[in-house]
Protein backbone atom coordinates (compact mmCIF):
# COMPACT_ATOMS: atom_id res chain seq x y z
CA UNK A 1 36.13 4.15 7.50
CA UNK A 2 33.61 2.29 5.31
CA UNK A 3 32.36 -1.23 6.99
CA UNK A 4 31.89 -4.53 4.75
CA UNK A 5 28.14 -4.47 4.66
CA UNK A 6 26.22 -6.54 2.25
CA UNK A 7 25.73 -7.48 -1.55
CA UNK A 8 22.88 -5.12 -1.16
CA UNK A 9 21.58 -2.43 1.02
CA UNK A 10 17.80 -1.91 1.33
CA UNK A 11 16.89 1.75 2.51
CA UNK A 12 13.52 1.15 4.04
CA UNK A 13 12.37 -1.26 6.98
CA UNK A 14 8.54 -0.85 6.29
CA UNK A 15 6.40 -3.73 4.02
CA UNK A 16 8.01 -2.76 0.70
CA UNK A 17 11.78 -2.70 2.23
CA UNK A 18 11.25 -6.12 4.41
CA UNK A 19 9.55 -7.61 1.32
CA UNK A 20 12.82 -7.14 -0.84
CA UNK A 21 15.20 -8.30 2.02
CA UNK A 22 12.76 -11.29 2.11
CA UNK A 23 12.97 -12.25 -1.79
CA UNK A 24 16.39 -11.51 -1.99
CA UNK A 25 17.35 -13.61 1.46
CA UNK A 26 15.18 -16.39 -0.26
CA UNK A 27 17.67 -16.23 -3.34
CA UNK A 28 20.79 -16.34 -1.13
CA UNK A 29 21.66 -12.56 -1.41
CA UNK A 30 23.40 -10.98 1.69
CA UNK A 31 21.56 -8.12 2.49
CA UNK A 32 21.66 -5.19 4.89
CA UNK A 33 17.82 -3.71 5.30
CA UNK A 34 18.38 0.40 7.18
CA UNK A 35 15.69 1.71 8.97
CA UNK A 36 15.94 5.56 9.89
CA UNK A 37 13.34 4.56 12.80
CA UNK A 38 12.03 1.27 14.14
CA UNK A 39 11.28 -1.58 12.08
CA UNK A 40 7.84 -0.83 10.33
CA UNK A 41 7.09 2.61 11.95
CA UNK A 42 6.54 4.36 8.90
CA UNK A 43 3.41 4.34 6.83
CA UNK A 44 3.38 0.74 6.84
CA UNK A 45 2.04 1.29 10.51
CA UNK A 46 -0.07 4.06 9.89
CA UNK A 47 -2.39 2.46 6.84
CA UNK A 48 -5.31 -0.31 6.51
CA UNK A 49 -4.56 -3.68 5.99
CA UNK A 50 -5.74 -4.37 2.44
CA UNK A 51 -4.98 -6.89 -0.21
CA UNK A 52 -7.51 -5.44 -3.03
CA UNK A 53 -7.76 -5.59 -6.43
CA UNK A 54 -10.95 -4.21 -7.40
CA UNK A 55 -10.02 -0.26 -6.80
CA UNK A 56 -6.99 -0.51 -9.13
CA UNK A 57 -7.73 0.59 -13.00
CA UNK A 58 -8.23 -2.46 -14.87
CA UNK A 59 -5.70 -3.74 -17.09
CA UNK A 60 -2.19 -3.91 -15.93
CA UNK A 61 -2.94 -2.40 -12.37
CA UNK A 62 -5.30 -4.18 -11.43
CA UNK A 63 -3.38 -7.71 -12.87
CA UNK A 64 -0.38 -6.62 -10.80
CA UNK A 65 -2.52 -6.59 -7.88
CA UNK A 66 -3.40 -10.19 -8.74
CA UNK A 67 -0.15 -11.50 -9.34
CA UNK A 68 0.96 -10.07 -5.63
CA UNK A 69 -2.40 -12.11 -4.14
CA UNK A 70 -1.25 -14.92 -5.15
CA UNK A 71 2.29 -14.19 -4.26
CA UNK A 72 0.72 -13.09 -1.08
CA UNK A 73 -0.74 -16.74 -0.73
CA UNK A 74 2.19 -18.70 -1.46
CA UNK A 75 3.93 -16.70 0.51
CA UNK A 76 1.91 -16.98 4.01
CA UNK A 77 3.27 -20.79 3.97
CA UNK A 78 6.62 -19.94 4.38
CA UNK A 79 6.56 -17.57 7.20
CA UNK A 80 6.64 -18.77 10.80
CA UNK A 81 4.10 -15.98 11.65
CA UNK A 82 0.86 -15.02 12.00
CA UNK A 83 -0.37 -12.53 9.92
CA UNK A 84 -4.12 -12.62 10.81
CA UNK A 85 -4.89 -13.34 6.78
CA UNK A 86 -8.24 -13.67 5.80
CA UNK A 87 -9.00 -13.85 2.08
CA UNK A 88 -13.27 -12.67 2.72
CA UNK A 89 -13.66 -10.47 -0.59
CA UNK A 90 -14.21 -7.13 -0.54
CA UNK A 91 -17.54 -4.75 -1.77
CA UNK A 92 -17.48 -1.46 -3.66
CA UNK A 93 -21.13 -0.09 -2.51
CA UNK A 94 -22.94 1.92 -5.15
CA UNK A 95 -25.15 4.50 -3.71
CA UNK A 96 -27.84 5.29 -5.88
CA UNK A 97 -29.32 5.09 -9.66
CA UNK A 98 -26.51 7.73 -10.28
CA UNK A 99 -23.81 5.91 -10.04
CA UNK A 100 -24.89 2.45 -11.40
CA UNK A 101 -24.16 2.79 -14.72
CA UNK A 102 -20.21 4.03 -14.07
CA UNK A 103 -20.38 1.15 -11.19
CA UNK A 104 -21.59 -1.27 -13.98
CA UNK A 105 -18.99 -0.12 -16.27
CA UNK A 106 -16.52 -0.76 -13.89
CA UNK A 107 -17.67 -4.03 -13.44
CA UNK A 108 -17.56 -4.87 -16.53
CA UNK A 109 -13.65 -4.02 -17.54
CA UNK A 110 -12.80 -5.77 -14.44
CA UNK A 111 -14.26 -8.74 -15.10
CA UNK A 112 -13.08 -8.64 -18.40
CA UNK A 113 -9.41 -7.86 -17.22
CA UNK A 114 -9.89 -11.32 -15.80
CA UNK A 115 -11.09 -10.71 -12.09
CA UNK A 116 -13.35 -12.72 -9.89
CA UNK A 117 -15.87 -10.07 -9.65
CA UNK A 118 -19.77 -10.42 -9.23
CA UNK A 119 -22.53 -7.58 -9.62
CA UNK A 120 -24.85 -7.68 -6.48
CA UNK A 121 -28.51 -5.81 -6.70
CA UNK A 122 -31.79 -5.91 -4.53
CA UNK A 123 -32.08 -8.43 -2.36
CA UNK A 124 -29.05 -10.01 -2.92
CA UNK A 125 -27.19 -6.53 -1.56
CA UNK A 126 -28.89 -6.85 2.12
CA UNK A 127 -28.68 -10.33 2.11
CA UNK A 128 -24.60 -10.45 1.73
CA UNK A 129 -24.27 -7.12 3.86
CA UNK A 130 -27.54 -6.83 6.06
CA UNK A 131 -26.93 -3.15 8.03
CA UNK A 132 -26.11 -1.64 5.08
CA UNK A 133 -28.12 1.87 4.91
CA UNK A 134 -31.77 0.65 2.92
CA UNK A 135 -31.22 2.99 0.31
CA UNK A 136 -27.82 1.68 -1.62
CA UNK A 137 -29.10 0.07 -4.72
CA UNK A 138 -25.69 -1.93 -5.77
CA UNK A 139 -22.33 -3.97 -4.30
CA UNK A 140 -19.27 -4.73 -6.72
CA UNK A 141 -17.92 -7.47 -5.23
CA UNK A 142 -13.98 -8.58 -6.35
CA UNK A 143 -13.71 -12.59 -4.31
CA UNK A 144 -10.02 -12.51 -4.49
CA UNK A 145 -9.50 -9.52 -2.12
CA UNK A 146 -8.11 -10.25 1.07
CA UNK A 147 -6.87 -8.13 4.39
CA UNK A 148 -4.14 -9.12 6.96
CA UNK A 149 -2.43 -7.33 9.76
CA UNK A 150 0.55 -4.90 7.73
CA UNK A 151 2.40 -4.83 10.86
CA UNK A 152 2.46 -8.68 11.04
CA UNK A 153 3.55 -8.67 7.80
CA UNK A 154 6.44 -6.59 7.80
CA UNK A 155 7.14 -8.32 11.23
CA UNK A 156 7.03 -12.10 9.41
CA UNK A 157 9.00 -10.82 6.75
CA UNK A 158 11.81 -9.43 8.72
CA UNK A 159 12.23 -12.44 11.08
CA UNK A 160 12.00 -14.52 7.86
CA UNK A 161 14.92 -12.87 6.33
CA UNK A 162 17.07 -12.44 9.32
CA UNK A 163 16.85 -16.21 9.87
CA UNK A 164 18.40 -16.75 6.40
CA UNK A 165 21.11 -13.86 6.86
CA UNK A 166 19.44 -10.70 6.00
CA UNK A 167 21.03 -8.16 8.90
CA UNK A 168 18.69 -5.77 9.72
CA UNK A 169 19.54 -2.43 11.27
CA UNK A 170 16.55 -0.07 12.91
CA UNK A 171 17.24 3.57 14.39
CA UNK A 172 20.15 3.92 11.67
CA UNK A 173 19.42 6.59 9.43
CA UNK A 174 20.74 7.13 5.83
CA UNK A 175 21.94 10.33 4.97
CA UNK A 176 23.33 9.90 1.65
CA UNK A 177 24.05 7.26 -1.44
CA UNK A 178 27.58 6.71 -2.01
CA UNK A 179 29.46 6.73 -5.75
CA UNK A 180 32.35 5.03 -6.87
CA UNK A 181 35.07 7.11 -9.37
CA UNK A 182 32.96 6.08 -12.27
CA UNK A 183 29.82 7.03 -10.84
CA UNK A 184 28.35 3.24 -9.55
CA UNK A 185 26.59 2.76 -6.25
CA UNK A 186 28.92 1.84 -3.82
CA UNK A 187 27.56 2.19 -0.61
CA UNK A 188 25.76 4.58 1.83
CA UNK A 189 26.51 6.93 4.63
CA UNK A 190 24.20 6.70 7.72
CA UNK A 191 24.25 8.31 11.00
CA UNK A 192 26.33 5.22 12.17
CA UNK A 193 29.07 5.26 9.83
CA UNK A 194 29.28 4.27 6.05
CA UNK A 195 28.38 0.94 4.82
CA UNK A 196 29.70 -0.50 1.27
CA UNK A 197 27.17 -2.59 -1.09
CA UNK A 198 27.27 -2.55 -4.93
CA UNK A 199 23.44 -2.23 -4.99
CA UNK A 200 21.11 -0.23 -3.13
CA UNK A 201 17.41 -0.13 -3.23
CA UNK A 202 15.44 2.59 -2.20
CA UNK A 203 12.49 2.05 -0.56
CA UNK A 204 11.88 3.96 1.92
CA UNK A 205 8.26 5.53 1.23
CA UNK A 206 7.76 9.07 1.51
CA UNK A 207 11.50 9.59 2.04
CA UNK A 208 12.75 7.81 -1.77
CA UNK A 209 12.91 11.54 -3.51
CA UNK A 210 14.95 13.56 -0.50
CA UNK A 211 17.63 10.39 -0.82
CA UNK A 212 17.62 9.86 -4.59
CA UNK A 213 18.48 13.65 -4.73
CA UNK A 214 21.95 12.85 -3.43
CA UNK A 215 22.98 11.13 -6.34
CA UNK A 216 21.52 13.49 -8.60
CA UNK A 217 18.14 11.55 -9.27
CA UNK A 218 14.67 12.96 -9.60
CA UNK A 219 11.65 10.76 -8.23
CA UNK A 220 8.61 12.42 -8.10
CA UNK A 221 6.81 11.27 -5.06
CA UNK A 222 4.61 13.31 -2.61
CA UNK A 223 3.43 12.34 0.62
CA UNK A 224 -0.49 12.29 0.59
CA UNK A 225 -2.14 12.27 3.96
CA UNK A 226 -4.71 10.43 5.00
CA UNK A 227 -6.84 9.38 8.33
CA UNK A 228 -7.72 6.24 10.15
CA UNK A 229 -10.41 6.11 13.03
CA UNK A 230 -10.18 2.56 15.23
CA UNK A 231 -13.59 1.98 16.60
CA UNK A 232 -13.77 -0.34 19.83
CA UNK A 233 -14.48 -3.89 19.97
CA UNK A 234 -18.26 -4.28 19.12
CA UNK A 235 -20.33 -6.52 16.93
CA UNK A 236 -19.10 -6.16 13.59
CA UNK A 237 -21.31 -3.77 10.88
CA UNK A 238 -20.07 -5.79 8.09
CA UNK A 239 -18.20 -9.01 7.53
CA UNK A 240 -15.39 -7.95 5.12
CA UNK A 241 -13.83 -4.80 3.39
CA UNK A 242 -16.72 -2.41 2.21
CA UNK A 243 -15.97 1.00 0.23
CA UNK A 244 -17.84 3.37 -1.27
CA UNK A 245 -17.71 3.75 -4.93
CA UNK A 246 -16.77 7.01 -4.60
CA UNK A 247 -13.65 6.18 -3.23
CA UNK A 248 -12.28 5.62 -6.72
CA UNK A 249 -13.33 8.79 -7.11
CA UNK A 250 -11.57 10.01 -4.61
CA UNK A 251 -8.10 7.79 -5.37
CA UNK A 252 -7.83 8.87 -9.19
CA UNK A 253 -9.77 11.95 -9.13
CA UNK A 254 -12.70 12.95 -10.54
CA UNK A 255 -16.78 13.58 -9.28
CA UNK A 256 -18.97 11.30 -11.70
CA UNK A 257 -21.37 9.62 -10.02
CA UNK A 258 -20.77 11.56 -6.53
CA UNK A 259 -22.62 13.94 -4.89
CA UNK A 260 -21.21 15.08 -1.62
CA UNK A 261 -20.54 18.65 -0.02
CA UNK A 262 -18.14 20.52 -0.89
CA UNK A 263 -15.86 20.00 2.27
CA UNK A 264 -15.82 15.88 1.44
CA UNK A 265 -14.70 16.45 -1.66
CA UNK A 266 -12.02 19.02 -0.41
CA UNK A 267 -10.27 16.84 1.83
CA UNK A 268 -10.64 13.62 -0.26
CA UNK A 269 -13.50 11.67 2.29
CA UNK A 270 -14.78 8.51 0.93
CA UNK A 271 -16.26 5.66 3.45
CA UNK A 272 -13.74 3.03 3.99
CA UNK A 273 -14.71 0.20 6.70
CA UNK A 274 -12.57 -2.50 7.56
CA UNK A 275 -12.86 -5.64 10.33
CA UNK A 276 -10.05 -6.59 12.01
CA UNK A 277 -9.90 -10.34 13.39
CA UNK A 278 -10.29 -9.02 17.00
CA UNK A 279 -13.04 -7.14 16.71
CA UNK A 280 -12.21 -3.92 16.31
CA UNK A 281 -13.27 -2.23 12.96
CA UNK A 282 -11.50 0.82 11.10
CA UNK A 283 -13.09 3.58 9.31
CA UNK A 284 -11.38 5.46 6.16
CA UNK A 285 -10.31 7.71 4.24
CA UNK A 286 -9.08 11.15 3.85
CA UNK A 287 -6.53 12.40 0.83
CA UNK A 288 -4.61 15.32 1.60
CA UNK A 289 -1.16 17.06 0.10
CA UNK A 290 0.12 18.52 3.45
CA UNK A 291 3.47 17.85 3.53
CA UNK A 292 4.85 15.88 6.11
CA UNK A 293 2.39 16.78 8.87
CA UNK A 294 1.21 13.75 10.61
CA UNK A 295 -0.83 15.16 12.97
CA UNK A 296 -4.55 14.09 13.09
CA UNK A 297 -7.02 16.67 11.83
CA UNK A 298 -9.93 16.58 14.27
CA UNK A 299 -12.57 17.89 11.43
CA UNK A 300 -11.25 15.78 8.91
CA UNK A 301 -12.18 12.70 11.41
CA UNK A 302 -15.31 13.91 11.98
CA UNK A 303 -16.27 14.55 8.41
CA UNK A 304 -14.52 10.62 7.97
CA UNK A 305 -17.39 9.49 10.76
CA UNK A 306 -20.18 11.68 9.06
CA UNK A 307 -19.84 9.51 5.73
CA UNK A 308 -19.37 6.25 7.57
CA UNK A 309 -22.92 6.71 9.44
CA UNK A 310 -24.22 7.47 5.87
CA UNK A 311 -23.73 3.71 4.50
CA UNK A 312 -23.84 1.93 8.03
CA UNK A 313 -26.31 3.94 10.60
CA UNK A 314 -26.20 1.35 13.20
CA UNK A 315 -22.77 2.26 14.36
CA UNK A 316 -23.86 5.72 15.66
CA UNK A 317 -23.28 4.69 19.33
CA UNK A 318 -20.13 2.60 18.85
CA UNK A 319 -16.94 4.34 20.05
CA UNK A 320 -14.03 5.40 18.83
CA UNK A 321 -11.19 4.51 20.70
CA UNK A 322 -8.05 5.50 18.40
CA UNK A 323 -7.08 7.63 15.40
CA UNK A 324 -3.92 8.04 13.65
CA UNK A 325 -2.49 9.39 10.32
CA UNK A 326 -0.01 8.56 7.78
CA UNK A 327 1.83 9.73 4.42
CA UNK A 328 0.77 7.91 1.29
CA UNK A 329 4.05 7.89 -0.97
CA UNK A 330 1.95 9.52 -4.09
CA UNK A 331 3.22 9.32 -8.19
CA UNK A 332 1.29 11.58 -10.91
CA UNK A 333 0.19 8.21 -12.43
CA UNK A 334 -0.96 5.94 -9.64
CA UNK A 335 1.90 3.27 -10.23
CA UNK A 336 4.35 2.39 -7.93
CA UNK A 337 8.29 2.61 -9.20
CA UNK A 338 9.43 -0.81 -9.34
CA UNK A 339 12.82 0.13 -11.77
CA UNK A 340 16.44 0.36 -11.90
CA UNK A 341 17.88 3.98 -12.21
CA UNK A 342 19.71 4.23 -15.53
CA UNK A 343 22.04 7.31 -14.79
CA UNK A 344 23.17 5.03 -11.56
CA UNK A 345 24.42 2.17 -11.83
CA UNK A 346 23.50 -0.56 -9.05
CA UNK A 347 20.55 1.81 -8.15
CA UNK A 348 17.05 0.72 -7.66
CA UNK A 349 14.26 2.42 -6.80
CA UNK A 350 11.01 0.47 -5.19
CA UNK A 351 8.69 3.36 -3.84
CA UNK A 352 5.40 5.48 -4.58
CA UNK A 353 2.85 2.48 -3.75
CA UNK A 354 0.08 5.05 -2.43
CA UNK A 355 -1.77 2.91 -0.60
CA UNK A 356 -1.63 0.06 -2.25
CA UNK A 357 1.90 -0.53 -0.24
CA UNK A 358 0.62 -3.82 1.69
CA UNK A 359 -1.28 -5.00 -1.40
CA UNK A 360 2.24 -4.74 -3.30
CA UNK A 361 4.85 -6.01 -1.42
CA UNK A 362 5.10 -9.40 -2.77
CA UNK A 363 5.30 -8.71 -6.26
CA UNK A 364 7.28 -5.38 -5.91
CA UNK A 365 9.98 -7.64 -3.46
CA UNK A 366 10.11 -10.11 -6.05
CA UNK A 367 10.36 -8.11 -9.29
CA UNK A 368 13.17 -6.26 -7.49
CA UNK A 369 14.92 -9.25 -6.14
CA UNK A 370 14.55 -10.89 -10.14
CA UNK A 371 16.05 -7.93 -11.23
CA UNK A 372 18.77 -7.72 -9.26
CA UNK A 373 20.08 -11.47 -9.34
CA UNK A 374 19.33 -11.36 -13.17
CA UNK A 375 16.49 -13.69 -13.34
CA UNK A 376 13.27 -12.69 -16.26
CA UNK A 377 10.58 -10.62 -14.20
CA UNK A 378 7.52 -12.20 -12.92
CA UNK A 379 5.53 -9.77 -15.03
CA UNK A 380 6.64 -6.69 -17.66
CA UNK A 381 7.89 -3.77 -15.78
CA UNK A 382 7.55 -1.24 -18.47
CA UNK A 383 5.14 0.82 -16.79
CA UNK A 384 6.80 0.64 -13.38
CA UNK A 385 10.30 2.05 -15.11
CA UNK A 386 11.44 5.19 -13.73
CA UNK A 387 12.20 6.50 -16.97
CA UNK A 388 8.41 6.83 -17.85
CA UNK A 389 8.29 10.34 -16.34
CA UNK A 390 11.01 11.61 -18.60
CA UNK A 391 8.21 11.00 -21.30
């Protein structure tokens, strides 16, 4: 027996999934959101809380990324929650002499790609972050970059949407899409029963390709681990998001202007530091294709801590209190699928963020919601179709 469920079904209850049900709620679609596990227990509780623009290539990625900020803005005034947004900036650091000129560069086409970025140097480096190690010769700074709480967010988003209809259903997990005779979406089957919908949007992370596979649909995404350490409360190193350069490196690939053992380089460690607005701070990042193992890798967190103490010495004695892991939904090209699926009709795909999941959920929740009630698209979508990979 196949229950009445919704206009449409989202498949995904993390930041990208409660973003959708939000924007489509707002437009006065009924929608079902399906959550194989709790609301937000995915990657969307296993990641940083970053709103940043300045490590995205620049050009269209890094004027999405823009766009969704000041979705991201507009958006903080209609939810009845608190998010813990704080719009501070964020810092790229740039080691040494090595790497200015590819930090420079970068500059440069970011600026020019119409960011609100600054070049620090000398001085003016210590004097924005002052425990910075003596040695770093540069800061990149983008002013629109932001960070929040992600589980908040996904929190705010789902209460925001339930109080306009959206139903939401955790611990239900889909097991397959349904078809109609002709071939159309016309439902799913989930470990509760079958629910109808003439749309369904996948977004459930990590998970999109095993699902899309039941209709015949190839999405290539691949989980790509990587680590978080959660230092205690303390007095904070820095005042705002600070990343190595490097990281870049790490993200797209690549060892210009790095020079780190062998082992960093192997499991993708780049120093990530983040304040939180309790006074905690978190300490990044690892890259790793293991599968689906979530399991914390003891070495990998203690190479993570060996970079960190490179760019910030003082924290030596601070403790760690926490780690955790989670599964960055990965695509060969570093863009997220925000696209219908051609082959099936009333199909949508909204998945393969990497980490850039929190930064994206406005935009991707209201590209998907434009395209679904039939209204034009905030921004092109060409190069977040599906159909690009075919190419």
């Amino acid at each position: 027996m196949m229950t009445s469920a919704a206009d449409v079904i989202v498949i995904g209850g993390g930041v990208i999934g409660s973003a959708i049900a939000y924007y489509l709620s707002q437009e006065g679609v009924k929608v079902s959101l399906i959550e194989r596990g709790d609301i937000g227990s995915g990657t969307s509780s296993a990641c940083d809380g970053n709103i940043l623009a300045i490590d995205k290539v620049p050009g269209y990625d890094s004027q999405v990324t823009l766009k969704s900020q000041k979705l991201l803005a507009e958006l903080i005034e209609s939810l009845d929650y608190d998010i813990e947004y704080a719009q501070r900036g964020s810092v790229l650091v740039v080691e040494d002499e090595n790497q200015e000129q590819v930090a420079r560069d970068w500059f440069a086409r970011q600026k020019e790609a119409g960011l609100p970025m600054r070049y620090l140097e000398g001085r003016e480096v210590f004097e924005d972050e002052p425990l910075l190690a003596r040695d770093v010769v540069g800061l990149v700074e983008c002013a629109s970059d932001a960070s929040l709480n992600p589980m908040a967010l996904v929190y705010g988003l789902v209460e925001a949407s339930r109080s306009t209809g959206a139903m939401i259903h955790p611990f239900t997990e889909v097991t397959r899409i349904l078809r109609d005779p002709v071939g159309s979406v016309c439902g799913v089957e989930t470990t509760r029963g079958m629910m109808s919908a003439d749309q369904v949007v996948l977004a459930a992370g990590v998970y999109t390709p095993a699902l899309a596979t039941t209709v015949g649909v190839a999405v290539p995404i691949r989980p790509r681990k990587g680590h978080i350490l959660v230092a205690e409360r303390s007095g904070r190193p820095a005042r705002r998001k600070v990343q190595e350069f490097g990281y870049l490196l790490t993200k797209f690939g690549g060892t210009e202007g790095r020079r780190v053992e062998a082992e960093m380089d192997q499991y993708g460690i780049a120093m990530v530091f983040e304040p939180t607005e309790h006074g905690n701070f978190l300490i990044g990042s690892s890259r790793e294709f293991v599968g689906f193992d979530r399991r914390s890798n003891h070495h990998v967190l203690s190479l993570m801590a060996k970079r960190a103490l490179r760019f910030f010495p003082t924290i030596r004695d601070i403790h760690v209190i926490r780690s955790y892991a989670g599964l960055r939904p990965y695509t060969p090209d570093h863009l997220p699928i925000v696209s219908l699926v051609p082959t099936v009709p009333g199909l949508y795909v909204a998945a393969g963020h990497e980490g850039d999941g929190i930064g994206l959920a406005p935009i991707t929740g209201k590209l998907i919601s434009e395209m679904i009630v039939g209204k034009p698209t905030s921004i092109a979508t060409e190069p977040l179709q599906l159909e690009r990979f075919d190419k």
